[in-house]
C-alpha atoms as a PDB file:
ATOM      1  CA  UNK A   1      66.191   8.999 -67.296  1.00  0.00           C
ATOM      2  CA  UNK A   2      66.092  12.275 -65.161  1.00  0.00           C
ATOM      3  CA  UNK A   3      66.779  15.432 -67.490  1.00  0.00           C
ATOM      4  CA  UNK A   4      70.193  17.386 -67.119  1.00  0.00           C
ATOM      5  CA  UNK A   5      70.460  20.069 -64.630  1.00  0.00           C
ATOM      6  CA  UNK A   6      72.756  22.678 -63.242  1.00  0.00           C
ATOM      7  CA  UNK A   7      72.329  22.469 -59.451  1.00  0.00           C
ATOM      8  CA  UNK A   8      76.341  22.727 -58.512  1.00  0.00           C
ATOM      9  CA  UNK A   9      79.109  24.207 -60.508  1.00  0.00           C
ATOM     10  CA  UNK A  10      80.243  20.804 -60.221  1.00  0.00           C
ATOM     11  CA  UNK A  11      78.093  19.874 -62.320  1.00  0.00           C
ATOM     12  CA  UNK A  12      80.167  21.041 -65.010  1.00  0.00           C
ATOM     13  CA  UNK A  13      83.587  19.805 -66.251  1.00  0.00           C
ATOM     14  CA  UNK A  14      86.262  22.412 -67.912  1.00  0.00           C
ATOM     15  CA  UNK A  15      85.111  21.128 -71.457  1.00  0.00           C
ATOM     16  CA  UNK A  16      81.492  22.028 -70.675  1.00  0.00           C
ATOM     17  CA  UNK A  17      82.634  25.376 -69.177  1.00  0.00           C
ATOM     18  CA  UNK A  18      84.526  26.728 -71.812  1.00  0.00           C
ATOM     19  CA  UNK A  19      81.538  25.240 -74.577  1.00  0.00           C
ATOM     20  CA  UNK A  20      79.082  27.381 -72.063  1.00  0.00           C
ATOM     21  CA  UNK A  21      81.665  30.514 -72.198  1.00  0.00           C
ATOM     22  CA  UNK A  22      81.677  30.025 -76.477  1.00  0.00           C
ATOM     23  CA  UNK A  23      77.967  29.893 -76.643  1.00  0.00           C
ATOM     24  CA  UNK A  24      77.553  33.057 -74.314  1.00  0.00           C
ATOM     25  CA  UNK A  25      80.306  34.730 -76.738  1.00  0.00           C
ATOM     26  CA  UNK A  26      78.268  34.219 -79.555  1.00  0.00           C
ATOM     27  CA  UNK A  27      74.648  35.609 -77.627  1.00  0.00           C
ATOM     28  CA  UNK A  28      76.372  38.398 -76.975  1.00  0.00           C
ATOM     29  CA  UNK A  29      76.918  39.217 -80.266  1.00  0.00           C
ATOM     30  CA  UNK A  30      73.290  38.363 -81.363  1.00  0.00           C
ATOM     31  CA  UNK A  31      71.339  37.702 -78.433  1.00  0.00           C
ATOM     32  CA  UNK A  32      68.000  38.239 -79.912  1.00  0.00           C
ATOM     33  CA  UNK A  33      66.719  34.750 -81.751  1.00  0.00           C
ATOM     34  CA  UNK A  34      63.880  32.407 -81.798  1.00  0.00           C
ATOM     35  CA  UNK A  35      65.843  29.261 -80.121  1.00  0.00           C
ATOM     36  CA  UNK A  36      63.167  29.173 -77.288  1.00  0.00           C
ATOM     37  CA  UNK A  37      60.124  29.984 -79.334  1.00  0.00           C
ATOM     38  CA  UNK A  38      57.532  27.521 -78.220  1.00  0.00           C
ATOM     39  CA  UNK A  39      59.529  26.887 -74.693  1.00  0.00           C
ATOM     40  CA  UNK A  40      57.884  27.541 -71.448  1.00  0.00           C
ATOM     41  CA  UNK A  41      60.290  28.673 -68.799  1.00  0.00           C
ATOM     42  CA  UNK A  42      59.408  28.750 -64.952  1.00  0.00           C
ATOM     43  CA  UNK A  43      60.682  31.445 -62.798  1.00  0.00           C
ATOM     44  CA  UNK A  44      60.628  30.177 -58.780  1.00  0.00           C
ATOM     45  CA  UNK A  45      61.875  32.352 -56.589  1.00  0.00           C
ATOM     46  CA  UNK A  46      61.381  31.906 -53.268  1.00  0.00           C
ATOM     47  CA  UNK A  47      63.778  34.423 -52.169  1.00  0.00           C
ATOM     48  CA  UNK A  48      64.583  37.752 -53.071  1.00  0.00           C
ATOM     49  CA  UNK A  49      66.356  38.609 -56.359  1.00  0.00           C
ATOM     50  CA  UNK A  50      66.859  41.304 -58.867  1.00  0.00           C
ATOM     51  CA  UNK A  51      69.866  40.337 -61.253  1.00  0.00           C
ATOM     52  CA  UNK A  52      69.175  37.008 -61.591  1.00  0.00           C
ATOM     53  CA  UNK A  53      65.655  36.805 -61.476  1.00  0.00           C
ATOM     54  CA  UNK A  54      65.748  39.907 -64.153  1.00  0.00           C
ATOM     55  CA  UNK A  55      68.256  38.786 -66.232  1.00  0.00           C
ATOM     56  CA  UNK A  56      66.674  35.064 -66.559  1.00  0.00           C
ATOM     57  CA  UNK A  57      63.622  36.461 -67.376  1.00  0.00           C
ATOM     58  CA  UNK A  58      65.544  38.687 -69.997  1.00  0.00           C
ATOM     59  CA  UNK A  59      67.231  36.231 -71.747  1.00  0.00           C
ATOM     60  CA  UNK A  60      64.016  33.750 -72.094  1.00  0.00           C
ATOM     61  CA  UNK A  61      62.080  36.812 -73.835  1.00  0.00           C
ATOM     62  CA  UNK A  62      65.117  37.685 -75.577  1.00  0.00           C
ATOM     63  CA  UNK A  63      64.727  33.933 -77.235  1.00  0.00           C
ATOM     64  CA  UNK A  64      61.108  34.585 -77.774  1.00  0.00           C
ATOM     65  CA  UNK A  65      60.397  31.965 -75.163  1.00  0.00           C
ATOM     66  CA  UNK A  66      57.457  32.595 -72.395  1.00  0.00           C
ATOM     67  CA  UNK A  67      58.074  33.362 -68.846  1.00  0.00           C
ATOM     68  CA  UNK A  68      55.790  31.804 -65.782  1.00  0.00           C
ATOM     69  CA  UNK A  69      56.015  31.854 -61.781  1.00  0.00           C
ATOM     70  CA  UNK A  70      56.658  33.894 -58.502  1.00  0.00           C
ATOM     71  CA  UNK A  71      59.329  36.238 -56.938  1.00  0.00           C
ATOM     72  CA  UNK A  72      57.580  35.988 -54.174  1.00  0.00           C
ATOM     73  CA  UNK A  73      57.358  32.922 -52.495  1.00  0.00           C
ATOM     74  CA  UNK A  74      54.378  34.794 -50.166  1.00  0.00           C
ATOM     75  CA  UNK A  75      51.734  34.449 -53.543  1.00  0.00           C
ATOM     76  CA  UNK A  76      52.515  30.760 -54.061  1.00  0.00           C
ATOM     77  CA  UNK A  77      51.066  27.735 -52.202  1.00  0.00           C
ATOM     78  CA  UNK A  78      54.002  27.160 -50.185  1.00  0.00           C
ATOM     79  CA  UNK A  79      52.203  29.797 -47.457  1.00  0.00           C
ATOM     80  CA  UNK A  80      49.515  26.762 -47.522  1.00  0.00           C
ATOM     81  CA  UNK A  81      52.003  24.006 -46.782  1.00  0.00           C
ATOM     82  CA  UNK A  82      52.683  22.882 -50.105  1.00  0.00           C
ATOM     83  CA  UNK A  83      55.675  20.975 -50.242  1.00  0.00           C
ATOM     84  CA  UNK A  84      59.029  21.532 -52.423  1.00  0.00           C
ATOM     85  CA  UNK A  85      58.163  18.199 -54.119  1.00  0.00           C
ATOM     86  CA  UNK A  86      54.841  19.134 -55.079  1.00  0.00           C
ATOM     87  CA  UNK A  87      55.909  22.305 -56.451  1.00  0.00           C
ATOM     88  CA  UNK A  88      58.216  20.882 -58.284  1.00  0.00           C
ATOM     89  CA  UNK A  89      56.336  17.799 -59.889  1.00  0.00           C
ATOM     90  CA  UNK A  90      53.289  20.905 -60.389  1.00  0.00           C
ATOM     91  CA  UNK A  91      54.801  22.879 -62.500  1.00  0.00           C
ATOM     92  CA  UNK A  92      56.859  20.492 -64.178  1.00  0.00           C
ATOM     93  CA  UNK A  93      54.111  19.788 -65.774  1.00  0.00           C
ATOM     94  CA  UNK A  94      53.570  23.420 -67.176  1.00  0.00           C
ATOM     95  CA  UNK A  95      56.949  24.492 -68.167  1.00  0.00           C
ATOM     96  CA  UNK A  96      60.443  22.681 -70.567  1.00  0.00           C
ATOM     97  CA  UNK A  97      62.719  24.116 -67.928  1.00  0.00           C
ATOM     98  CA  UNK A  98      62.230  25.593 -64.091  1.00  0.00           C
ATOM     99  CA  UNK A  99      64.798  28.340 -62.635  1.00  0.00           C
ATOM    100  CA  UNK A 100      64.577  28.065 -58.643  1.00  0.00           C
ATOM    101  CA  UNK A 101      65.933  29.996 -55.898  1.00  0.00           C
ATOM    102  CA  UNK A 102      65.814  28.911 -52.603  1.00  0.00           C
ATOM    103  CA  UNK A 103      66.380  29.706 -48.958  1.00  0.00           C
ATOM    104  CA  UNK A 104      67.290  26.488 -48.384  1.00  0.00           C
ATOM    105  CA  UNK A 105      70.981  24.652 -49.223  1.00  0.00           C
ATOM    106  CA  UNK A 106      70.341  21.197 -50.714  1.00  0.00           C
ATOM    107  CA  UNK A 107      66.859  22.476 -51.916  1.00  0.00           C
ATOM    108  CA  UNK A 108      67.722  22.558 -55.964  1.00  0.00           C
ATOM    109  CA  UNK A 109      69.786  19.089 -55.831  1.00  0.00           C
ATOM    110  CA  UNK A 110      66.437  18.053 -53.727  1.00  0.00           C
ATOM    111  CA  UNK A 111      64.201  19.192 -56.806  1.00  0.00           C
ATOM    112  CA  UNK A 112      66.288  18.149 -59.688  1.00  0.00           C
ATOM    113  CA  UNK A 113      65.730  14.884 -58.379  1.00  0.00           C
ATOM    114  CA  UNK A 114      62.279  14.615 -58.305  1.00  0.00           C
ATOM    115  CA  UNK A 115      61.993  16.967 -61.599  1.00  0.00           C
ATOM    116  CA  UNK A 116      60.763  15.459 -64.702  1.00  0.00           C
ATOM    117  CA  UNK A 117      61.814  19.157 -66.490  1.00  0.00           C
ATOM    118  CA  UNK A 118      65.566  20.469 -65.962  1.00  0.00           C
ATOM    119  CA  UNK A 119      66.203  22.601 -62.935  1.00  0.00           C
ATOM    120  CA  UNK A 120      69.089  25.623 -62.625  1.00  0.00           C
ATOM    121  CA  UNK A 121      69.415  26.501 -59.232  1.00  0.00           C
ATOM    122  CA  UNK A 122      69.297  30.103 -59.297  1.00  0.00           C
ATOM    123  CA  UNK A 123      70.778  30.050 -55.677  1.00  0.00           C
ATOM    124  CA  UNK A 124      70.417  27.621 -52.680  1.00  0.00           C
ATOM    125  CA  UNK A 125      71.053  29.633 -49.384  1.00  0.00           C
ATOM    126  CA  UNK A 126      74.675  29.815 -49.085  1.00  0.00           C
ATOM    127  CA  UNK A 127      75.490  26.680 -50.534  1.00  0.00           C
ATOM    128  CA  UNK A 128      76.048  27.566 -54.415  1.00  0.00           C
ATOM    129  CA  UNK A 129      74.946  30.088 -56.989  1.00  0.00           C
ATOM    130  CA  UNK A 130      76.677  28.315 -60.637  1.00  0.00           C
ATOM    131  CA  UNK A 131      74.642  30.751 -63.380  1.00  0.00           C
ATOM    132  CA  UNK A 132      76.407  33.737 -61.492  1.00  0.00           C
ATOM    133  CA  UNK A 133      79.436  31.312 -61.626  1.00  0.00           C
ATOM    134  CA  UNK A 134      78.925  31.068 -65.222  1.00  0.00           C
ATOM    135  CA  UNK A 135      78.668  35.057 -65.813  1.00  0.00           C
ATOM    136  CA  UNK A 136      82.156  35.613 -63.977  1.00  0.00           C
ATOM    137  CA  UNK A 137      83.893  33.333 -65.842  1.00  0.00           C
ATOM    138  CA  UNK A 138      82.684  34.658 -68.918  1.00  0.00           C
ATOM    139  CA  UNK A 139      83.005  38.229 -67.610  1.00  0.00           C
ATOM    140  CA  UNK A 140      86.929  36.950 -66.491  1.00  0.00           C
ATOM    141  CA  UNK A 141      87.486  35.287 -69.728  1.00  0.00           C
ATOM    142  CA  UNK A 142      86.223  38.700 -72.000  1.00  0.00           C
ATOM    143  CA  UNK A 143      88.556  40.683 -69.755  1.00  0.00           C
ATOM    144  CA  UNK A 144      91.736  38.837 -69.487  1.00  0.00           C
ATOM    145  CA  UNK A 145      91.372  36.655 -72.334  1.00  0.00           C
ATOM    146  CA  UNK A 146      91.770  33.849 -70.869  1.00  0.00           C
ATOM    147  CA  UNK A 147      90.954  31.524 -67.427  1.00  0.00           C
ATOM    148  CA  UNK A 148      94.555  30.213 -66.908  1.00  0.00           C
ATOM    149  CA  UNK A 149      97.148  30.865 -64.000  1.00  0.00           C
ATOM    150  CA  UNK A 150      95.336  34.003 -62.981  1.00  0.00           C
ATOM    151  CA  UNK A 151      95.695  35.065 -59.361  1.00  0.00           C
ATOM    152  CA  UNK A 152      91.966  35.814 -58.059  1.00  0.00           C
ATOM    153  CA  UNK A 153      91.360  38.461 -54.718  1.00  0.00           C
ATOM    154  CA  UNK A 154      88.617  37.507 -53.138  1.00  0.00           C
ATOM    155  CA  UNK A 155      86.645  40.079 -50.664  1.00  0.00           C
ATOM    156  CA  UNK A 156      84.272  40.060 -47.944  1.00  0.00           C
ATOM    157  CA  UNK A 157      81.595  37.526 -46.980  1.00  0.00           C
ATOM    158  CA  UNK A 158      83.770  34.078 -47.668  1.00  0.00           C
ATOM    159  CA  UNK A 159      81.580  32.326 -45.450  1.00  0.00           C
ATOM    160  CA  UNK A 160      78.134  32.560 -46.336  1.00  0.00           C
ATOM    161  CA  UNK A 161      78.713  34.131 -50.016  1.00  0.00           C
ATOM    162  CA  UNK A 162      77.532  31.484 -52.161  1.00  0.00           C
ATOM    163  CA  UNK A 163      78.725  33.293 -55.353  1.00  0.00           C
ATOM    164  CA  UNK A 164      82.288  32.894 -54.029  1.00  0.00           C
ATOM    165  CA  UNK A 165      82.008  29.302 -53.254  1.00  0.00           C
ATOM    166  CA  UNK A 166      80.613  28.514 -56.507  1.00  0.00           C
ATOM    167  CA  UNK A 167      83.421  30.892 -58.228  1.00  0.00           C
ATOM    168  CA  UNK A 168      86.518  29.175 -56.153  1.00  0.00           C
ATOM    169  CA  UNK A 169      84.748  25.525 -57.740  1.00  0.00           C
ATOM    170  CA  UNK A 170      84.485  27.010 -61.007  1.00  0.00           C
ATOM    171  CA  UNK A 171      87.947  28.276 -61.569  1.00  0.00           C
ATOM    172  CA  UNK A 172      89.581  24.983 -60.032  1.00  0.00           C
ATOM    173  CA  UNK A 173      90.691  23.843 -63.353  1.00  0.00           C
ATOM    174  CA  UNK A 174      91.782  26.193 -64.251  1.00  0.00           C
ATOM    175  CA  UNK A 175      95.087  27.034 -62.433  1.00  0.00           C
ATOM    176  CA  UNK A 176      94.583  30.066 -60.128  1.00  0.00           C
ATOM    177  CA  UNK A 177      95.946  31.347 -57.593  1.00  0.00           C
ATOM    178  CA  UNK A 178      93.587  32.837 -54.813  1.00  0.00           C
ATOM    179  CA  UNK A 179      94.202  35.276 -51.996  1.00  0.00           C
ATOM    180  CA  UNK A 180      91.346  35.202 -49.614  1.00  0.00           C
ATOM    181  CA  UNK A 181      90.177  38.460 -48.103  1.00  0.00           C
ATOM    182  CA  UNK A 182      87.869  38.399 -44.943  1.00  0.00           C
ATOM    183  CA  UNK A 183      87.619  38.795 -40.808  1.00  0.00           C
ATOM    184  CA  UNK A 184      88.015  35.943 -39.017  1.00  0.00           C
ATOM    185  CA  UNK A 185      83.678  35.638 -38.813  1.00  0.00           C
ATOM    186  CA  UNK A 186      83.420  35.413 -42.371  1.00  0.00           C
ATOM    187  CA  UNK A 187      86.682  33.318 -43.714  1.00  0.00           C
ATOM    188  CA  UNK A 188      86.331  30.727 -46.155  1.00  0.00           C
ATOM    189  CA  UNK A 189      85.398  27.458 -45.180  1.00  0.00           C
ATOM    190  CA  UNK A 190      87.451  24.093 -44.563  1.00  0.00           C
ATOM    191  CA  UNK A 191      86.067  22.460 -47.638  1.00  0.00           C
ATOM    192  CA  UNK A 192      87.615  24.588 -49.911  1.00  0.00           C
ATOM    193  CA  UNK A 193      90.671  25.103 -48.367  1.00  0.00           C
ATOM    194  CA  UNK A 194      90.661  20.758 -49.091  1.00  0.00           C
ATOM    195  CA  UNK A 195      89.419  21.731 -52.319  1.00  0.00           C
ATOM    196  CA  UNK A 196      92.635  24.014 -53.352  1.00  0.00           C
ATOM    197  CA  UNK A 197      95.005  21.835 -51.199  1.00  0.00           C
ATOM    198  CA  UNK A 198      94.025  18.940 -53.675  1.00  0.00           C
ATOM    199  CA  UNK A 199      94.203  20.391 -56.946  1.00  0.00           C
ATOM    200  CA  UNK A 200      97.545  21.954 -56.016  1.00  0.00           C
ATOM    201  CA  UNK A 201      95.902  25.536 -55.724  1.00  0.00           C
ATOM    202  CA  UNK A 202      97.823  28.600 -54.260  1.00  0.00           C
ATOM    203  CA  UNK A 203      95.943  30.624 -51.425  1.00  0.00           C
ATOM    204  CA  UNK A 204      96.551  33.275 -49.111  1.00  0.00           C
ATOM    205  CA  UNK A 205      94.734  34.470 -46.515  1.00  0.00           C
ATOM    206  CA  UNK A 206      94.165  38.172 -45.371  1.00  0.00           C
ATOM    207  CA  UNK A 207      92.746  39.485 -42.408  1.00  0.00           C
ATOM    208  CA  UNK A 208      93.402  43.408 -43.426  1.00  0.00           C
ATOM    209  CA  UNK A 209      92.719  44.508 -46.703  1.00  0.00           C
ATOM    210  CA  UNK A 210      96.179  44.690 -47.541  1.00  0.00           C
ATOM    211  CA  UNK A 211      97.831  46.731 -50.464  1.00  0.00           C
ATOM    212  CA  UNK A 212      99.664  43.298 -51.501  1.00  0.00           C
ATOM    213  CA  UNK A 213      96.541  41.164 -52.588  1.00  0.00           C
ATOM    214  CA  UNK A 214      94.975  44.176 -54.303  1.00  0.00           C
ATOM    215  CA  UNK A 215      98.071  45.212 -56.567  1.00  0.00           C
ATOM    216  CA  UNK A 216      98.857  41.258 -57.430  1.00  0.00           C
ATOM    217  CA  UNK A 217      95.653  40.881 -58.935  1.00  0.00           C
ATOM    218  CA  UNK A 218      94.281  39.718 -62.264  1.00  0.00           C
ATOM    219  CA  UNK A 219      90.442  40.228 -60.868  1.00  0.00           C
ATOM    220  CA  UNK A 220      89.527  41.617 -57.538  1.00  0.00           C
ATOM    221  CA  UNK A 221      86.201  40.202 -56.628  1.00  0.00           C
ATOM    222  CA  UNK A 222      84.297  42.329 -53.823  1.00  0.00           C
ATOM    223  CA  UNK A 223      80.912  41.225 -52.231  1.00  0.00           C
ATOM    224  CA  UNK A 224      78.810  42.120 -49.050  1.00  0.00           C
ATOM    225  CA  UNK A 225      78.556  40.831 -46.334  1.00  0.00           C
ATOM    226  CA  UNK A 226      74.931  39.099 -46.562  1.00  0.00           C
ATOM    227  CA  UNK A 227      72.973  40.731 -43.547  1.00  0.00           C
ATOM    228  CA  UNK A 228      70.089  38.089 -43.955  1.00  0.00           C
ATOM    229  CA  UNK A 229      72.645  35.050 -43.410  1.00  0.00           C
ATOM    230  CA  UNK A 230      73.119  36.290 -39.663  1.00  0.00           C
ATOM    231  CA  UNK A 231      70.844  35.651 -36.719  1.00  0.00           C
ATOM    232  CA  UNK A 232      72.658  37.996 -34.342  1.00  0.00           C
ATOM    233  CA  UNK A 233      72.204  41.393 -35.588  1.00  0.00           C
ATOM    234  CA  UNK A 234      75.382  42.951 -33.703  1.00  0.00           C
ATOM    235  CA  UNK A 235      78.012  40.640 -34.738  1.00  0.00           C
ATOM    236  CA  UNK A 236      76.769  41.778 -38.818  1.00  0.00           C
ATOM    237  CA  UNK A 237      76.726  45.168 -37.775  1.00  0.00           C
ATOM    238  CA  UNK A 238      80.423  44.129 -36.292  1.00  0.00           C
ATOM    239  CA  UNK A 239      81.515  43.195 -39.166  1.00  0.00           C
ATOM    240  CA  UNK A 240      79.441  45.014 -42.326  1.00  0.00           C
ATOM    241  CA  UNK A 241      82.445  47.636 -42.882  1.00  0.00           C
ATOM    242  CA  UNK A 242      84.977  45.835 -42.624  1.00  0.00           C
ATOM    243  CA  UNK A 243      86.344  45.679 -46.602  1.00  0.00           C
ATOM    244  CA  UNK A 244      85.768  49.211 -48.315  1.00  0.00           C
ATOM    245  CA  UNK A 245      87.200  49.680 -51.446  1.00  0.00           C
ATOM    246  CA  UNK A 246      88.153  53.281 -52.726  1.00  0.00           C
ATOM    247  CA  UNK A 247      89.107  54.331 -55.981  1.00  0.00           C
ATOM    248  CA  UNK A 248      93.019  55.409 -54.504  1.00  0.00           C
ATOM    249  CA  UNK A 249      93.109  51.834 -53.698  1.00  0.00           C
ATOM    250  CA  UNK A 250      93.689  50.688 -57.050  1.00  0.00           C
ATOM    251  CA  UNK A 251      96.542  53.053 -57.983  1.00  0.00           C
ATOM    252  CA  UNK A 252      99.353  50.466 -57.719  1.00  0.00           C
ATOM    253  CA  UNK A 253      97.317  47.439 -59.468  1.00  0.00           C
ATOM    254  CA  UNK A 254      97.833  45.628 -62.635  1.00  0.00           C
ATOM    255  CA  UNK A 255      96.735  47.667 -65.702  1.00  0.00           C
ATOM    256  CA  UNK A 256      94.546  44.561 -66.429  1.00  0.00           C
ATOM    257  CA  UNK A 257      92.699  44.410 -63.283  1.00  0.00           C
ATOM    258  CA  UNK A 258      89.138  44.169 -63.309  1.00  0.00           C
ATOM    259  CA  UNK A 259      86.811  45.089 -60.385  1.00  0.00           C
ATOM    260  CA  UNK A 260      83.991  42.294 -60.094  1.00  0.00           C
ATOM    261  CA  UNK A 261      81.297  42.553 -57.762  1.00  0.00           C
ATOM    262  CA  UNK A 262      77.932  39.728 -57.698  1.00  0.00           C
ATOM    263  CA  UNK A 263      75.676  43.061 -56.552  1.00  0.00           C
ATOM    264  CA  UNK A 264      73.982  44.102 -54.936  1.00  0.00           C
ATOM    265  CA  UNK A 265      76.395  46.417 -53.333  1.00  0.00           C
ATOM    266  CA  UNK A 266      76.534  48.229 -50.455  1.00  0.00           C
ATOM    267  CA  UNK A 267      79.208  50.264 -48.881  1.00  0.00           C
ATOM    268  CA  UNK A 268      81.991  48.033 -49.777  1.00  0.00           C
ATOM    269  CA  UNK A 269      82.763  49.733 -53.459  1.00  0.00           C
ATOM    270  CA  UNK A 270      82.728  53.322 -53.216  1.00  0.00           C
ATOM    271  CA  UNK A 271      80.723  55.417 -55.664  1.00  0.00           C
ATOM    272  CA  UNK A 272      84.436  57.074 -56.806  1.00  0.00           C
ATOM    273  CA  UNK A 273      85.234  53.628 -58.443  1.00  0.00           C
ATOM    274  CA  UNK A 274      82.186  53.311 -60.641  1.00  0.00           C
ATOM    275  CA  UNK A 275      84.254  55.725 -63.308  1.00  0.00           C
ATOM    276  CA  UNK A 276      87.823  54.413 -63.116  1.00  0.00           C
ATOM    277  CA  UNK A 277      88.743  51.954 -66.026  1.00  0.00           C
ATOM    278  CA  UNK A 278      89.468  48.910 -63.979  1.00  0.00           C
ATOM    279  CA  UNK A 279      85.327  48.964 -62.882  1.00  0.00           C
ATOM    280  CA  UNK A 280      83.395  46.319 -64.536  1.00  0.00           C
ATOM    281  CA  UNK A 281      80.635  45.297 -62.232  1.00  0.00           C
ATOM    282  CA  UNK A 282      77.808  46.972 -64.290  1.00  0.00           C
ATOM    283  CA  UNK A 283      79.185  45.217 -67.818  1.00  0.00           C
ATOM    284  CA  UNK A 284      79.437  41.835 -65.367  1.00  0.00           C
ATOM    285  CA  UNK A 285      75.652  42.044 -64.417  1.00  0.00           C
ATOM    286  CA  UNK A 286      74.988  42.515 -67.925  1.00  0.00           C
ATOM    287  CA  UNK A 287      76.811  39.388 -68.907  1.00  0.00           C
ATOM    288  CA  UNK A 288      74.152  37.533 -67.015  1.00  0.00           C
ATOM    289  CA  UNK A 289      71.895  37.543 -70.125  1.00  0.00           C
ATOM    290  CA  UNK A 290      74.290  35.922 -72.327  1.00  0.00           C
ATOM    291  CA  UNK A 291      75.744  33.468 -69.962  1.00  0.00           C
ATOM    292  CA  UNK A 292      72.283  31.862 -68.721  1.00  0.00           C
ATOM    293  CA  UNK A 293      70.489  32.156 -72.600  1.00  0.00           C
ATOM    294  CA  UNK A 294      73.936  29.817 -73.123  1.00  0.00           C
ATOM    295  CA  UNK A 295      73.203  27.875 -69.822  1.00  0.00           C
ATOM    296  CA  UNK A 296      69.099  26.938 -70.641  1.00  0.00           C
ATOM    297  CA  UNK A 297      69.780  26.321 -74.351  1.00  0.00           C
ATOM    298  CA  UNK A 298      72.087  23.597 -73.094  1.00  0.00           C
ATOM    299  CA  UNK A 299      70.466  21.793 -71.177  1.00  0.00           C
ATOM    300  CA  UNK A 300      67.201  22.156 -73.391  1.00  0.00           C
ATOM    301  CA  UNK A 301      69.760  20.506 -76.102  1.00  0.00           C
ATOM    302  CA  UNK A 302      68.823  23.129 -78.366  1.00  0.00           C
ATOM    303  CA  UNK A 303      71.872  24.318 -80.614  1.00  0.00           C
ATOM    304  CA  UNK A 304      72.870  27.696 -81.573  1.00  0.00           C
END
């Protein structure tokens, strides 16, 4: 019997969401305990990271678990032509859990089949990203008190952003209503379009950033555009600026809107919104360590 993963928001039903969302409640009150004393966690990062590979490592220490692996995928035997699968099935046999991000889409549903050890996919090119997943909705729910019929602004890179894919899945349940933010290069793809045309979903979509899907807005949720998802270096550098949010932007919005951002940013929040009120990208990162302590406990069956 293979062990439980989280590879794909998906993975995850509304009952096991909001169960993750009271466990990460209840770390973030006390998030230092010995539930992972004894546990071996393995840290596989293959690409670049800083928030999740940080805050991971964070909450396994913060659980008095142990910590082993690579953020750079240039020290492991992969250079040598080591396969995924015999990564995987290596240190599987050193560690109770294995945190992986990839380059690759498909990769982590790829290794949580061969896996005899639980795999969270820590991100799989621009396929899905569900611990980050996890963190907004718990960052959404602390902020507006609920998940239900809230209408959701989405910024930016809707094509490759793999945080937004994962976050459009996630809230599907859940009753939103979406407006869709992006240039024509970067729009959300067909299969979640399908996605909110069969669960009777609301969406807009927005070529200009206008005033409209800012001030109806519950959450506003910026992010970058990725520059290592394109190949052709002019059409990013066509596109980079084309979302920048400013603090007199947010004059008209909802007195509950929160500003949520994956990070790491660029120039699409300007520094003059870090102090206004409605700013909660810093709290959201934080929220990572209570949101994935909530996430491995789970599927290590280990109860708070």
């Amino acid at each position: 019997m293979k062990p439980k993963s989280l590879v794909d928001i998906g993975d995850y039903n509304k009952e096991d969401i909001l169960r993750i969302l009271k466990s990460a409640k209840e770390f973030k009150n006390n998030p230092n305990l010995d539930l992972l004393q004894g546990k071996v966690c393995a840290s596989l990062f293959f690409e670049p990271s800083t928030r999740t590979r940080l805050s991971f490592e964070t909450a396994v220490n913060r659980l008095r678990g142990r910590v082993i692996g690579f953020s750079d995928s240039a020290t492991s035997s992969s250079t040598k032509g080591e396969s995924l699968k015999d990564t995987i099935l290596m240190v599987g046999n050193y560690a109770d859990l294995i945190i992986m991000r990839h380059h690759l889409e498909g990769s982590a549903r790829y290794a949580s089949e061969v896996s005899p050890v639980p795999i969270i996919n820590a991100g799989d090119g621009s396929n899905q990203h569900p611990s980050q997943t996890m963190l907004d909705l718990f960052t959404i729910y602390e902020t507006q008190g609920t998940l239900d019929n809230l209408t959701i602004t989405i910024v930016g890179d809707l094509k490759y952003g793999r945080a937004v894919h994962s976050l459009i899945q996630g809230l599907s349940d859940f009753n939103p209503i979406f407006n869709f933010v992006a240039p024509d290069e970067m729009r959300i793809p067909e299969k979640y379009k399908l996605l909110c045309d069969k669960k009777s979903i609301k969406y807009a979509e927005y070529i200009d950033f206008a005033p409209e899907a800012i001030n109806s807005a519950d959450i506003l949720y910026m992010t970058r555009v990725q520059r290592e998802r394109f190949t052709d270096l002019m059409e990013y550098k066509k596109v980079k600026d084309s979302y920048v949010l400013y603090n007199d932007m947010l004059s008209e919005s909802k007195p509950n809107l929160k500003v949520l951002h994956p990070l790491p940013r660029v120039t699409e929040i300007n520094q003059d919104v870090d102090d206004n009120p409605k700013a909660y990208y810093f709290q959201q990162a934080e929220n990572g360590v209570y949101a994935r302590q909530a996430i491995m406990c789970d599927l290590l069956g280990i109860k708070i």
